[in-house]
Protein backbone atom coordinates (compact mmCIF):
# COMPACT_ATOMS: atom_id res chain seq x y z
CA UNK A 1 82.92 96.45 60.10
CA UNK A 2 83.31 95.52 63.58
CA UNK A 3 80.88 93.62 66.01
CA UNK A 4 82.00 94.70 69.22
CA UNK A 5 80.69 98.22 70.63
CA UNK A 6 84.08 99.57 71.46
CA UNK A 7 85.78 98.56 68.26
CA UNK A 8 82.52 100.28 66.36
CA UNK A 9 83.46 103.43 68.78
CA UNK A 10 87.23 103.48 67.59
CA UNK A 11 86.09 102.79 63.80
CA UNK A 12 84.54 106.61 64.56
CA UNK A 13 87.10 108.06 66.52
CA UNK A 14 89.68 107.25 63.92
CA UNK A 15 87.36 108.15 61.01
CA UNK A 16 87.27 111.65 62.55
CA UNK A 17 90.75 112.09 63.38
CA UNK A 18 91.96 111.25 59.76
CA UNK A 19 90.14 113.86 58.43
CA UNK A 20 91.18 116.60 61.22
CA UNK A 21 95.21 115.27 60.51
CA UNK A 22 94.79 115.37 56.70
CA UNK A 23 92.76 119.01 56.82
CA UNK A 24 96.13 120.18 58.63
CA UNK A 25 98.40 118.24 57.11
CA UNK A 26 96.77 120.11 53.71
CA UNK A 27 96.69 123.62 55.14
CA UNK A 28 100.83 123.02 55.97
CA UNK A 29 101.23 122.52 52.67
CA UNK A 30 99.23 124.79 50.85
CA UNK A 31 100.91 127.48 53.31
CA UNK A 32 104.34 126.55 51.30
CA UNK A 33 102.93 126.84 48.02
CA UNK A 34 101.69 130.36 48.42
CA UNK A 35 105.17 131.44 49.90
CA UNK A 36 106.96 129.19 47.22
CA UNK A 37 104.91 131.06 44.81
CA UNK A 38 104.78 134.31 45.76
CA UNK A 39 108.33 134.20 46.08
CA UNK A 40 108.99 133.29 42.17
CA UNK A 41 106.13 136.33 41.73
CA UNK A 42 108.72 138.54 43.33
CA UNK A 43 105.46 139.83 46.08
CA UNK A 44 105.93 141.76 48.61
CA UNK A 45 103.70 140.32 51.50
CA UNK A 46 107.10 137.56 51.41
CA UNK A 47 108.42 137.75 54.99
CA UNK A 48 104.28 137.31 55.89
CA UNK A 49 103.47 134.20 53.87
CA UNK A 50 106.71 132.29 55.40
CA UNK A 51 105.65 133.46 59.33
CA UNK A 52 102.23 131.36 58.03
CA UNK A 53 104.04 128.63 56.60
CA UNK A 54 106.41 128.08 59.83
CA UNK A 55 103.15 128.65 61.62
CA UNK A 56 101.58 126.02 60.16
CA UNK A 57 104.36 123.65 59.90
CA UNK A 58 105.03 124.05 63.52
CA UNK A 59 101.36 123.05 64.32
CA UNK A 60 101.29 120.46 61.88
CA UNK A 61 104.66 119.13 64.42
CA UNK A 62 102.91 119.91 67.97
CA UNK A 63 100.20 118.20 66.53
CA UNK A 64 102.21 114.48 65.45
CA UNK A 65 101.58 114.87 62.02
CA UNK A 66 105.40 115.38 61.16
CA UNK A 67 108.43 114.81 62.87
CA UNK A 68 110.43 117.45 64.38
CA UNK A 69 113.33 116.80 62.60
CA UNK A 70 111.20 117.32 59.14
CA UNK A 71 109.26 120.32 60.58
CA UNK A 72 112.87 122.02 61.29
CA UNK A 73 114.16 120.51 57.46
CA UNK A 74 110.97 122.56 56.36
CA UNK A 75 111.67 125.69 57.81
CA UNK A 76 115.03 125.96 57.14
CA UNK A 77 114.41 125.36 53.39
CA UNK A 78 111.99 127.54 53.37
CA UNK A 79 114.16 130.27 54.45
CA UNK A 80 117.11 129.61 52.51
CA UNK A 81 114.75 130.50 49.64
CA UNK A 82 113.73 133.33 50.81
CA UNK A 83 117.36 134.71 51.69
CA UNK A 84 118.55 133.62 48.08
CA UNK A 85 115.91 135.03 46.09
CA UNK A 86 116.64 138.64 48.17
């Protein structure tokens, strides 16, 4: 643990922010593995579940939790899926 007030301060701040990044870094993913499943389950709220998973993967990259490049990787995956399993 730190001595100095400000470093004490950061120890906080980061504290705080780690658990906001990994709460949204967790809600990206768990917004692909309810399209990824419902899509083997052959549902039909499809085309809904992947507008919330490029939500979500678009905040998670507006955000700095992912790169751009990754975020776009994601998305495109995700709807090459989509347009196979049609």
């Amino acid at each position: 643990m730190p001595n100095i007030e400000s470093a004490i301060k950061r120890v906080r701040t980061t504290e705080r922010s780690n658990e906001l990044n990994s709460g949204q870094k967790s809600a990206m993913r768990t917004a692909i593995k309810q399209f990824e499943a419902a899509l083997e389950a052959g549902a039909d709220n499809v085309e809904e579940l992947l507008k919330n998973a490029h939500r979500a993967i678009d905040m998670a990259e507006t955000k700095g939790l992912i790169h751009r490049n990754k975020a776009d990787r994601d998305k495109s995956r995700l709807h090459a899926k989509m347009m196979k399993a049609k």
